[in-house]
PDB file of N, CA and C in Angstrom:
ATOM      1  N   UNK A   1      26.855 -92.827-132.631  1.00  0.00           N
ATOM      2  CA  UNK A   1      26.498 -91.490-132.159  1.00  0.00           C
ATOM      3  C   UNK A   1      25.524 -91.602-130.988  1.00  0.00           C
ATOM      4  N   UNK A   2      26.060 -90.526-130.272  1.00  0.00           N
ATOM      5  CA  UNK A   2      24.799 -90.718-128.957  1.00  0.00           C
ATOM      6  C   UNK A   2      23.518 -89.934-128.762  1.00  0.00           C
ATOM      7  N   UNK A   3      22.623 -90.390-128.280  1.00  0.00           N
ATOM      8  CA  UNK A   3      21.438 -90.078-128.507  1.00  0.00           C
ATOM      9  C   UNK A   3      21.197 -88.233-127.889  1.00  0.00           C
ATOM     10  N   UNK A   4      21.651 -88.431-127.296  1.00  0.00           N
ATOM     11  CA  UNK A   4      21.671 -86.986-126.423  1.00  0.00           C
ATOM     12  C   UNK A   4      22.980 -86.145-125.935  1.00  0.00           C
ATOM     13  N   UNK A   5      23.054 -85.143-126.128  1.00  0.00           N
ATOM     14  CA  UNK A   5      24.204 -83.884-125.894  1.00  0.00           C
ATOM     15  C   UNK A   5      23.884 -83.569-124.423  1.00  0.00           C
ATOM     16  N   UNK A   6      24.647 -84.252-123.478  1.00  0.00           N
ATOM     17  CA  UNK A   6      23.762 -83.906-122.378  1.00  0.00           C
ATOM     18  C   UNK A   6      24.401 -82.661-121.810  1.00  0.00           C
ATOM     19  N   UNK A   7      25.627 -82.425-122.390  1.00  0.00           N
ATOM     20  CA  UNK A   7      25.975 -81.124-121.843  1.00  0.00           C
ATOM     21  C   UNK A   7      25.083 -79.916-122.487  1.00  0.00           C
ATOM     22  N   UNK A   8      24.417 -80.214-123.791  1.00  0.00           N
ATOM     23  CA  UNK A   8      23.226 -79.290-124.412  1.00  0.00           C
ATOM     24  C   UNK A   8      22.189 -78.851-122.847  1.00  0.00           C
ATOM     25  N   UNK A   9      21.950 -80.332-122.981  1.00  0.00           N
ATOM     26  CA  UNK A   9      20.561 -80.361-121.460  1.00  0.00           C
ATOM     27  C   UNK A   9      21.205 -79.676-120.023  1.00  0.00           C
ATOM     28  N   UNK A  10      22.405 -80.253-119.861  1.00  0.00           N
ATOM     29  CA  UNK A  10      22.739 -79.813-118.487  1.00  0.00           C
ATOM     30  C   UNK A  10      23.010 -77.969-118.431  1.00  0.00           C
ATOM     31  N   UNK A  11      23.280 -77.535-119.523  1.00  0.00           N
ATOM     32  CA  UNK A  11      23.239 -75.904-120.220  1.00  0.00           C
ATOM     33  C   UNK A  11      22.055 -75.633-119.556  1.00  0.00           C
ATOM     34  N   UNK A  12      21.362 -76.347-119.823  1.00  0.00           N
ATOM     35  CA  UNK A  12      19.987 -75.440-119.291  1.00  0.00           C
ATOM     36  C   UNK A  12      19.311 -75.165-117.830  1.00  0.00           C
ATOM     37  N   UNK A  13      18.524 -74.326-117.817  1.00  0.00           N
ATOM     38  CA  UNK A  13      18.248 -74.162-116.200  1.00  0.00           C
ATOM     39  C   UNK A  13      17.100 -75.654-115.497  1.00  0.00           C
ATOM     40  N   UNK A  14      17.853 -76.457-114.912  1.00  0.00           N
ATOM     41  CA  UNK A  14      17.421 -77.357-113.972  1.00  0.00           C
ATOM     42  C   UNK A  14      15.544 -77.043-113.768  1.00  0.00           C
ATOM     43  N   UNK A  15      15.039 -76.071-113.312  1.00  0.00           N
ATOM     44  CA  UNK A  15      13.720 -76.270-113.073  1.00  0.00           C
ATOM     45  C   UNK A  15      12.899 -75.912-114.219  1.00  0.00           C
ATOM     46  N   UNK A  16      13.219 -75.843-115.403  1.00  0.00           N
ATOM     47  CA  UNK A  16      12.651 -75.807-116.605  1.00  0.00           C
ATOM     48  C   UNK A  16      12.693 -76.940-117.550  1.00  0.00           C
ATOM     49  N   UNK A  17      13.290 -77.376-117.485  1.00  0.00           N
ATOM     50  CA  UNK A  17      14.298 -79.046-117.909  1.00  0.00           C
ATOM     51  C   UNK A  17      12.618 -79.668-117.793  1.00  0.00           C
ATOM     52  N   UNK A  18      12.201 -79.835-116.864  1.00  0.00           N
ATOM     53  CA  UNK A  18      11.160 -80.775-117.107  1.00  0.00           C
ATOM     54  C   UNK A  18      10.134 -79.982-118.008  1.00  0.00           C
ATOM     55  N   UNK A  19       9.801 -79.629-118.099  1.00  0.00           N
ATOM     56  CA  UNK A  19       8.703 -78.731-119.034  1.00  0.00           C
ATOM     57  C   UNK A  19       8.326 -78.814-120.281  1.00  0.00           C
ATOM     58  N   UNK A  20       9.895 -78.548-120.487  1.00  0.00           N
ATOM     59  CA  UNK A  20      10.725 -78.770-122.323  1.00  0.00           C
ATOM     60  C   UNK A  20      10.645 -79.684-122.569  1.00  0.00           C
ATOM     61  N   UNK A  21      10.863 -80.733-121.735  1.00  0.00           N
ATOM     62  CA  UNK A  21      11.085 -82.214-121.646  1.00  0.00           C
ATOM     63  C   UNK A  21       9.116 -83.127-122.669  1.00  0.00           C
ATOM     64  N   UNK A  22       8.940 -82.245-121.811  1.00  0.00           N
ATOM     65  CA  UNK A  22       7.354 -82.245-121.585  1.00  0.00           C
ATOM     66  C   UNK A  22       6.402 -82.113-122.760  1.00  0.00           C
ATOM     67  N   UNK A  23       7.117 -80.686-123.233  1.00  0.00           N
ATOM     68  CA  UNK A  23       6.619 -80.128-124.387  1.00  0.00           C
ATOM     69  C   UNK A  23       7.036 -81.064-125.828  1.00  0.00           C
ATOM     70  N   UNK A  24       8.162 -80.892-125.554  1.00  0.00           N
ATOM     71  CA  UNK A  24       8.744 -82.267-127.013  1.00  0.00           C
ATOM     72  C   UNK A  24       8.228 -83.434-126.940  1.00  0.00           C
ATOM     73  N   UNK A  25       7.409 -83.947-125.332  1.00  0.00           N
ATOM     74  CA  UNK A  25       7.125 -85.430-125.884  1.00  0.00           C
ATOM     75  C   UNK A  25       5.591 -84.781-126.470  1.00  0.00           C
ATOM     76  N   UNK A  26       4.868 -83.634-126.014  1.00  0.00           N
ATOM     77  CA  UNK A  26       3.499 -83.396-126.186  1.00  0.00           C
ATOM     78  C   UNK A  26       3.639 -83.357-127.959  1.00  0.00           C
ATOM     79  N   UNK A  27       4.720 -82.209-128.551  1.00  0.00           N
ATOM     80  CA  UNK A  27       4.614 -81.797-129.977  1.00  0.00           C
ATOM     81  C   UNK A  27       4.977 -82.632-130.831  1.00  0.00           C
ATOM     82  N   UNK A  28       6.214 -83.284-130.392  1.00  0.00           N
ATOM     83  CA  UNK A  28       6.882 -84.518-131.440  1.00  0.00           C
ATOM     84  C   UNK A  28       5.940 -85.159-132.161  1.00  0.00           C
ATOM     85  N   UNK A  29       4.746 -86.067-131.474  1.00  0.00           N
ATOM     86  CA  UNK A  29       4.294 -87.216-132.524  1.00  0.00           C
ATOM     87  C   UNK A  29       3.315 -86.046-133.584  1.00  0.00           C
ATOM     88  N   UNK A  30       2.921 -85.155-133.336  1.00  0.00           N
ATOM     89  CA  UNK A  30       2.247 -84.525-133.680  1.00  0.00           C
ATOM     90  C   UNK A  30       2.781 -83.928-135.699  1.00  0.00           C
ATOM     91  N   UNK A  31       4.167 -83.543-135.015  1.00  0.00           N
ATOM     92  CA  UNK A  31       5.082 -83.416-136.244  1.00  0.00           C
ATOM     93  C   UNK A  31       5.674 -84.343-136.977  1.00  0.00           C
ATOM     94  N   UNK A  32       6.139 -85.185-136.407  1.00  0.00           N
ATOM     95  CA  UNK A  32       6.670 -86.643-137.138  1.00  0.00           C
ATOM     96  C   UNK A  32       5.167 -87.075-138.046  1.00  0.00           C
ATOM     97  N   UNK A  33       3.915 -86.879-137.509  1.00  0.00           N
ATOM     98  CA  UNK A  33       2.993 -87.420-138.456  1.00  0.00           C
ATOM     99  C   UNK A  33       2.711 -86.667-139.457  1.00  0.00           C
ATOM    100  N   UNK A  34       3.045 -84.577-139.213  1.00  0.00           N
ATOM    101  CA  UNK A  34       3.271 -84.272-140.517  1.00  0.00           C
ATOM    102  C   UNK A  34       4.037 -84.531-141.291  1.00  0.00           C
ATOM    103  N   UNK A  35       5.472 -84.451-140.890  1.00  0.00           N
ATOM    104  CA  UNK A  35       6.629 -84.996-141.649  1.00  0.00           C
ATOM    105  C   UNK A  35       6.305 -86.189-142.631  1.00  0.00           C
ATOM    106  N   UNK A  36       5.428 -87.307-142.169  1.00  0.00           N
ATOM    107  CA  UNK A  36       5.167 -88.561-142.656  1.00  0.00           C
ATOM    108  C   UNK A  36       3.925 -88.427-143.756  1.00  0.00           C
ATOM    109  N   UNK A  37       3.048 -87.472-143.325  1.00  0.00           N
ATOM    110  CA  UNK A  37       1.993 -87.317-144.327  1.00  0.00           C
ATOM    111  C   UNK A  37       2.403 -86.887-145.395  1.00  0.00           C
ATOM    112  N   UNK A  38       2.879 -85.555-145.624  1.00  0.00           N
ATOM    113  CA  UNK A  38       3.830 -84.360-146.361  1.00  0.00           C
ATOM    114  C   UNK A  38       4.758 -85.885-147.868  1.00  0.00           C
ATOM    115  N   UNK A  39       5.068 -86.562-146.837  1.00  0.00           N
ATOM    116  CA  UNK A  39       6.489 -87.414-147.220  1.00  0.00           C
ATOM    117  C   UNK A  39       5.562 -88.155-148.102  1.00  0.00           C
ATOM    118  N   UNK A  40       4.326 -88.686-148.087  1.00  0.00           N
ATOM    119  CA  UNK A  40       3.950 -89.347-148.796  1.00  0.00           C
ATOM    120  C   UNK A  40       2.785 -89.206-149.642  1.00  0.00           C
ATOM    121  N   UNK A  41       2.589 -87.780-149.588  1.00  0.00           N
ATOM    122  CA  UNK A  41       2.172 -86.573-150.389  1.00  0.00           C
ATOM    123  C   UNK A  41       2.907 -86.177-151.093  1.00  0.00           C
ATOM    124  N   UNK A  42       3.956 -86.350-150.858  1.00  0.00           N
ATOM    125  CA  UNK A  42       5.098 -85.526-152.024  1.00  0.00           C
ATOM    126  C   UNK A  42       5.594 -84.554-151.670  1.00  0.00           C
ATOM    127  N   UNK A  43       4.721 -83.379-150.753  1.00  0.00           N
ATOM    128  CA  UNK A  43       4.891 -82.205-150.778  1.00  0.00           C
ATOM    129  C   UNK A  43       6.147 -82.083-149.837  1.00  0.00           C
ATOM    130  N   UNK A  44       6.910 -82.055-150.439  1.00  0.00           N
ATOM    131  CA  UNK A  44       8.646 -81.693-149.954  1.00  0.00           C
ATOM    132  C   UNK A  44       8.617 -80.481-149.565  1.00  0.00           C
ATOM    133  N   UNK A  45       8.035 -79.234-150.179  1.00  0.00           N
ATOM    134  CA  UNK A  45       8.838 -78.219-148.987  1.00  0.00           C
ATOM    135  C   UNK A  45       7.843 -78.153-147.539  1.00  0.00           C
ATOM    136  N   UNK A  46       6.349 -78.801-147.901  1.00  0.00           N
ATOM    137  CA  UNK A  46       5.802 -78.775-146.331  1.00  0.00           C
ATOM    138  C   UNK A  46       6.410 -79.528-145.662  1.00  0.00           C
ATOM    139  N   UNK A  47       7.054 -80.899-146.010  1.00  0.00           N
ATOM    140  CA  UNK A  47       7.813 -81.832-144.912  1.00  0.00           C
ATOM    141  C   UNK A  47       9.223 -80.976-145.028  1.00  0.00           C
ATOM    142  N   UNK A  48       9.856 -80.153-145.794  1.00  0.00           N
ATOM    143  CA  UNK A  48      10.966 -79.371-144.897  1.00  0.00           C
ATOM    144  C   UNK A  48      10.934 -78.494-143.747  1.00  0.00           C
ATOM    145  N   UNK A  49       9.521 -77.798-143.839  1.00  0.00           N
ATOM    146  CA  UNK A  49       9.087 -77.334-142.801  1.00  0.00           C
ATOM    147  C   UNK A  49       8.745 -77.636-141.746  1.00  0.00           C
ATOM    148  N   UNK A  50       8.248 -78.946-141.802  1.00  0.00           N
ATOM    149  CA  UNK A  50       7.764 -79.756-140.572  1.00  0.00           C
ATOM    150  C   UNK A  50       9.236 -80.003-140.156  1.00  0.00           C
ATOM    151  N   UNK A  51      10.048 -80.368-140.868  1.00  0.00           N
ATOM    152  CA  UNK A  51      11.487 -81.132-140.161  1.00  0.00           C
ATOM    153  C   UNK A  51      12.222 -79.951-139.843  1.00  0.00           C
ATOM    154  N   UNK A  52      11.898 -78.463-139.814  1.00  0.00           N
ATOM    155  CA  UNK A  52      12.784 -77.637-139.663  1.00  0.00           C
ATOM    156  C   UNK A  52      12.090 -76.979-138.427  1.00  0.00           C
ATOM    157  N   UNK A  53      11.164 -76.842-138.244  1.00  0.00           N
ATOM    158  CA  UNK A  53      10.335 -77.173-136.893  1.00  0.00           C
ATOM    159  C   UNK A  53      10.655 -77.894-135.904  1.00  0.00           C
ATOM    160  N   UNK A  54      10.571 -79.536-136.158  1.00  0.00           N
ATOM    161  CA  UNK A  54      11.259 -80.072-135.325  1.00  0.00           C
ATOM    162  C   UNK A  54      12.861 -80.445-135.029  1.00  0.00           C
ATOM    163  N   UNK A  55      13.249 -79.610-136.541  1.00  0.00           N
ATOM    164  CA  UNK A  55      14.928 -80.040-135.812  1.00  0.00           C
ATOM    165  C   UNK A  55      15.405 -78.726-134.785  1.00  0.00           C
ATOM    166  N   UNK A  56      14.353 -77.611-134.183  1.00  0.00           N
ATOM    167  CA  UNK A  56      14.732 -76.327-133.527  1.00  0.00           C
ATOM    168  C   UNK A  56      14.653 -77.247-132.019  1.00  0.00           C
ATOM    169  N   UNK A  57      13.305 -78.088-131.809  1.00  0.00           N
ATOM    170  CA  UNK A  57      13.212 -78.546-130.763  1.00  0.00           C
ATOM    171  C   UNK A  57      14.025 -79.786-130.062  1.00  0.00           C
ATOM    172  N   UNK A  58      14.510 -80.365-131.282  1.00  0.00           N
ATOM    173  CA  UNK A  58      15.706 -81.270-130.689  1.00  0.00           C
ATOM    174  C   UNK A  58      17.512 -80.635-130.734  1.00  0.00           C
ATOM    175  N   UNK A  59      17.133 -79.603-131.229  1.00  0.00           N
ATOM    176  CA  UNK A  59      18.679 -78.958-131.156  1.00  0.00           C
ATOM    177  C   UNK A  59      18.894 -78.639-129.675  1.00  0.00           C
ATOM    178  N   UNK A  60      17.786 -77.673-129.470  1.00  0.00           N
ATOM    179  CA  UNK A  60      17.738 -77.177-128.019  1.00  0.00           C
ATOM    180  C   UNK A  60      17.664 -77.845-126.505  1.00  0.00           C
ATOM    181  N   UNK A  61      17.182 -79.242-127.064  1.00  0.00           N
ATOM    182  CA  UNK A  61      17.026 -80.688-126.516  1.00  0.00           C
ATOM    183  C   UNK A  61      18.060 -81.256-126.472  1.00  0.00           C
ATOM    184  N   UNK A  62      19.366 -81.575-127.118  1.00  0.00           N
ATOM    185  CA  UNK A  62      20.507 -81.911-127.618  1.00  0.00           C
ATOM    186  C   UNK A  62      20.093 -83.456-127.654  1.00  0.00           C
ATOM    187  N   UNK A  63      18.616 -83.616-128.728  1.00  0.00           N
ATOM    188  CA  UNK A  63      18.843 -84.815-129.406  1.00  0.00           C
ATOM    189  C   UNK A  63      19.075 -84.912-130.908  1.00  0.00           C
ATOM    190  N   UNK A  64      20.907 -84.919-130.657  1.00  0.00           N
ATOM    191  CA  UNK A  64      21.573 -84.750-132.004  1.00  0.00           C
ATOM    192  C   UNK A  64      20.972 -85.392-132.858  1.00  0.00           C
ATOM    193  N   UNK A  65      20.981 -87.199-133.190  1.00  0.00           N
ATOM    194  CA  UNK A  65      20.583 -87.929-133.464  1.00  0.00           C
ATOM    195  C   UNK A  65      19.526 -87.634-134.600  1.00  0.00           C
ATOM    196  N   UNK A  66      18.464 -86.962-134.183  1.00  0.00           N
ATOM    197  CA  UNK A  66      16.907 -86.415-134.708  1.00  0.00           C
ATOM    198  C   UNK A  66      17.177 -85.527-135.153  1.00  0.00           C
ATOM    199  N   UNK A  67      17.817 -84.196-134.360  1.00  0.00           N
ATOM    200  CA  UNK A  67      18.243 -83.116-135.189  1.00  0.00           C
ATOM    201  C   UNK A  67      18.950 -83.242-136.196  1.00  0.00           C
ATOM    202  N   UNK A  68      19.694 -84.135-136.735  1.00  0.00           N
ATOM    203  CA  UNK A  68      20.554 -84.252-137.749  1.00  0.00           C
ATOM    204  C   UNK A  68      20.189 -84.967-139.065  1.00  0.00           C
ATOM    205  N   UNK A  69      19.070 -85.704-138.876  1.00  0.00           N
ATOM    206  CA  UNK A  69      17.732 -86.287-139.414  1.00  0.00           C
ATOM    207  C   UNK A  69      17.003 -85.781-140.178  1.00  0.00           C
ATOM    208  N   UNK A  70      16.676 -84.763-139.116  1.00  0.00           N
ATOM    209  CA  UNK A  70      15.568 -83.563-139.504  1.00  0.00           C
ATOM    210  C   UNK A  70      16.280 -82.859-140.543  1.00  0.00           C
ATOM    211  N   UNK A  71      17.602 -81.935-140.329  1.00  0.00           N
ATOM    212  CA  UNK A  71      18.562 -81.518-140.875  1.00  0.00           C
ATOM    213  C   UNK A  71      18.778 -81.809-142.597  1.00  0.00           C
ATOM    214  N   UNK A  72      18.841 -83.008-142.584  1.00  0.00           N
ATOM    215  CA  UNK A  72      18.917 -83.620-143.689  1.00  0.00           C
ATOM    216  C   UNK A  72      17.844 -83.715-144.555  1.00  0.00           C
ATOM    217  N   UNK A  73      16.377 -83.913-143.942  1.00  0.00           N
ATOM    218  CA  UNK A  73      14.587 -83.855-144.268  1.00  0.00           C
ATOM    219  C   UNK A  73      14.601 -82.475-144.753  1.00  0.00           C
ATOM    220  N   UNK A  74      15.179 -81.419-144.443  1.00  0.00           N
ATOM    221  CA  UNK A  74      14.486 -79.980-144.695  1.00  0.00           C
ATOM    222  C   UNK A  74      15.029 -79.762-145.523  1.00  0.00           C
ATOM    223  N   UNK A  75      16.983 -80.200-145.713  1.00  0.00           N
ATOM    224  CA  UNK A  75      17.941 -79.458-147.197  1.00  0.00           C
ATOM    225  C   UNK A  75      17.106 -80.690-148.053  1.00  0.00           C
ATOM    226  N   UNK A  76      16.511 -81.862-148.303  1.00  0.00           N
ATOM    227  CA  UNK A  76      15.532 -82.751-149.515  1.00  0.00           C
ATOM    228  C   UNK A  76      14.746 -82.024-150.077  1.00  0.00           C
ATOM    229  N   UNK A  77      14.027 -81.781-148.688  1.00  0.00           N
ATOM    230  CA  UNK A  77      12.342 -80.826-149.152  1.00  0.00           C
ATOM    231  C   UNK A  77      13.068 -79.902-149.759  1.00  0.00           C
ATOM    232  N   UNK A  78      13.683 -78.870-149.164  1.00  0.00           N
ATOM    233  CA  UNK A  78      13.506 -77.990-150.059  1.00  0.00           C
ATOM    234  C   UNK A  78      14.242 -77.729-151.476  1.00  0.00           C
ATOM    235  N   UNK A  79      14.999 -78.645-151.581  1.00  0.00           N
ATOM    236  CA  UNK A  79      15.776 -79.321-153.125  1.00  0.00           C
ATOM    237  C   UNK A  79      14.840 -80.181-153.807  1.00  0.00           C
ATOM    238  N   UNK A  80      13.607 -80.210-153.325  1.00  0.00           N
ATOM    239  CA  UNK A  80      12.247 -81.355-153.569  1.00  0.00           C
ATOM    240  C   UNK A  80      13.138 -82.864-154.580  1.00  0.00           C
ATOM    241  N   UNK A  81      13.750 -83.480-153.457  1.00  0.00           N
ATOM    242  CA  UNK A  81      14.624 -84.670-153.562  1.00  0.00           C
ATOM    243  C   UNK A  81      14.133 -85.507-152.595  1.00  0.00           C
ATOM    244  N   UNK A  82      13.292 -86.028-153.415  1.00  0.00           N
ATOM    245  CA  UNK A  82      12.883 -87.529-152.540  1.00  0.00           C
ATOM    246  C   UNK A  82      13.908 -88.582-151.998  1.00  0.00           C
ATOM    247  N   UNK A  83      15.205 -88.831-152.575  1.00  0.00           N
ATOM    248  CA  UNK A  83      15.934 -89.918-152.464  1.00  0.00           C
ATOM    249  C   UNK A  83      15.850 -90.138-150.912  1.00  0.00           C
ATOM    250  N   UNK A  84      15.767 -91.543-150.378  1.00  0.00           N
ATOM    251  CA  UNK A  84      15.965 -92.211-149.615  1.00  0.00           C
ATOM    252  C   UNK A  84      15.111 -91.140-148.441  1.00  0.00           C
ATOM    253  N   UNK A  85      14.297 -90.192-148.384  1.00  0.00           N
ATOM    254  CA  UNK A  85      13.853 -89.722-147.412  1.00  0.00           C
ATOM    255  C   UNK A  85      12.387 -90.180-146.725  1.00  0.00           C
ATOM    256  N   UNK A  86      11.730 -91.487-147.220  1.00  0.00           N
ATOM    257  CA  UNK A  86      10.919 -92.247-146.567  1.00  0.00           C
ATOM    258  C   UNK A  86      11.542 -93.049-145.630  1.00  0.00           C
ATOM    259  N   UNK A  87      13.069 -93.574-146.034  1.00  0.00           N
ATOM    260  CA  UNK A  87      13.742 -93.978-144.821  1.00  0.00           C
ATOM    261  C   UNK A  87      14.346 -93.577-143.601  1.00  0.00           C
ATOM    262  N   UNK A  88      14.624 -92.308-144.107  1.00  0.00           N
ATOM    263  CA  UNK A  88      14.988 -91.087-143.155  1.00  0.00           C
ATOM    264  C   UNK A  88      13.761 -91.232-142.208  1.00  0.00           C
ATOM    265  N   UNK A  89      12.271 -91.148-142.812  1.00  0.00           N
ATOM    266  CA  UNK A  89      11.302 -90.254-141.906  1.00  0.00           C
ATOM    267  C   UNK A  89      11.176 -91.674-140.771  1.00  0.00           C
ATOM    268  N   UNK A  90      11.337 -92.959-141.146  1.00  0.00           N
ATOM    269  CA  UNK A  90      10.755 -94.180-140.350  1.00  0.00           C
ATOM    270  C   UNK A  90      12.488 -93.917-139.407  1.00  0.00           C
ATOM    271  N   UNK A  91      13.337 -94.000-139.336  1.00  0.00           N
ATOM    272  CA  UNK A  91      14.706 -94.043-138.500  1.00  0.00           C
ATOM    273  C   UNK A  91      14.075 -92.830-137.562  1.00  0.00           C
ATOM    274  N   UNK A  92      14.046 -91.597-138.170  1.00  0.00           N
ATOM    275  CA  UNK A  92      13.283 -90.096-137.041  1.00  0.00           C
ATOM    276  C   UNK A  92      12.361 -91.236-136.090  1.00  0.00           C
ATOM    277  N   UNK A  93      11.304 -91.469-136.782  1.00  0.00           N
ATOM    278  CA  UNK A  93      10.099 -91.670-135.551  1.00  0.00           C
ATOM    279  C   UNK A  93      10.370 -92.709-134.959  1.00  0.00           C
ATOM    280  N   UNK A  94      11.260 -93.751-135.504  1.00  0.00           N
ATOM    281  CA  UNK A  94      12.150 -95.006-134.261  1.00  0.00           C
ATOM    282  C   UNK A  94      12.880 -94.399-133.120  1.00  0.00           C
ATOM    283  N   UNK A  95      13.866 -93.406-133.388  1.00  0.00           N
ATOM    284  CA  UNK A  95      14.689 -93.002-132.861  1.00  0.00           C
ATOM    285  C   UNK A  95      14.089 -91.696-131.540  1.00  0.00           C
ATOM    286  N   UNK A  96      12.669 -91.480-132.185  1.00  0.00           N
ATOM    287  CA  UNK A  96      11.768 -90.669-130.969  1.00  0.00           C
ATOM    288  C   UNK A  96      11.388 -90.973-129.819  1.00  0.00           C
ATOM    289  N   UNK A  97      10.916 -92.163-129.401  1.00  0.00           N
ATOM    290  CA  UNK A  97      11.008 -93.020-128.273  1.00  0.00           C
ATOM    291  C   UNK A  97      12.005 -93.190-127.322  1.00  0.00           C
ATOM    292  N   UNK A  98      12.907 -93.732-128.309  1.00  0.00           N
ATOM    293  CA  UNK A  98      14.270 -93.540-127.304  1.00  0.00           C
ATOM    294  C   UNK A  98      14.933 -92.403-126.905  1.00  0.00           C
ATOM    295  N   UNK A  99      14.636 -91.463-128.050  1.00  0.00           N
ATOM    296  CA  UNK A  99      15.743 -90.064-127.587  1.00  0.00           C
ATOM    297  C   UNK A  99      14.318 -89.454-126.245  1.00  0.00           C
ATOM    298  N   UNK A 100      13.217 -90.050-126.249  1.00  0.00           N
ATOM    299  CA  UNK A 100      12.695 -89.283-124.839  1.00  0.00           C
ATOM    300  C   UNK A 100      12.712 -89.752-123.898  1.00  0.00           C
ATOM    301  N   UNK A 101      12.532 -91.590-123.863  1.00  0.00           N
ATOM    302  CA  UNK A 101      13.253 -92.116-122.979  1.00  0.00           C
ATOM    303  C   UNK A 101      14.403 -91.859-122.453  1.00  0.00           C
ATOM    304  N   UNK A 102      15.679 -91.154-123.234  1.00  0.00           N
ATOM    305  CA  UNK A 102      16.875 -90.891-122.588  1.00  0.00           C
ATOM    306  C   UNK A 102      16.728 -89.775-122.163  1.00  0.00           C
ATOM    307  N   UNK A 103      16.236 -88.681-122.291  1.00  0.00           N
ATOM    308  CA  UNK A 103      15.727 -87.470-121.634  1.00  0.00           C
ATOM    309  C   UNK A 103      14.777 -87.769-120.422  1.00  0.00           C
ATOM    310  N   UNK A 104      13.714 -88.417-120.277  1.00  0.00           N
ATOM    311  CA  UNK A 104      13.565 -88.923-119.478  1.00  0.00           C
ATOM    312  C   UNK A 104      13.634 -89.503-118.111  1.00  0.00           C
ATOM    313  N   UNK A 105      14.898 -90.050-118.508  1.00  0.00           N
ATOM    314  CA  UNK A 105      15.782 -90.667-117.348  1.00  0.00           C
ATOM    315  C   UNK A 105      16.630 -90.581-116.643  1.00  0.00           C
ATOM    316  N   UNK A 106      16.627 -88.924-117.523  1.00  0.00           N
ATOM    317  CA  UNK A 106      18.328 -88.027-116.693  1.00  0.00           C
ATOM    318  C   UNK A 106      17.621 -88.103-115.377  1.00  0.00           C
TER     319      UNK A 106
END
């Protein structure tokens, strides 16, 4: 799967593109560290929230990848189903770097 929908990005208006760009690298680590706290707190429906938060900003971003991640983080939390979602949260914040690097570099 590819990291970015670039026809998502190219949808959008050209002199705003950087901004957004901008804003997701400013908010991301910010949320991935709730997501991660939440996750190892237990508290599943605050980390669905955190991941439903950030899966609005990578939808609109078309970084599928994360959004689909996230996607998966928010239907756990809020089924408060831990399975395999500490691995989920470490693949998200690997996969953050690169999906802004590839935004990035358009």
């Amino acid at each position: 799967m590819k990291l970015l929908a670039l026809e998502t990005l190219q949808s959008l208006p050209s002199v705003i593109l950087p901004r957004l760009i901008k804003m997701f690298s400013d908010t991301t680590p910010a949320l991935l560290d709730e997501i991660r706290t939440h996750t190892q707190q237990g508290n599943w429906l605050d980390m669905a929230k955190a991941a439903h938060k950030l899966k609005g900003s990578c939808v609109s971003l078309g970084a599928e990848q994360m959004a689909d991640i996230c996607k998966d983080l928010q239907h756990k939390g809020e089924a408060n189903d831990p399975t395999g979602v500490e691995g989920q949260v470490e693949a998200l914040a690997a996969l953050y770097p690169l999906t802004l690097n590839a935004m990035q570099s358009l």
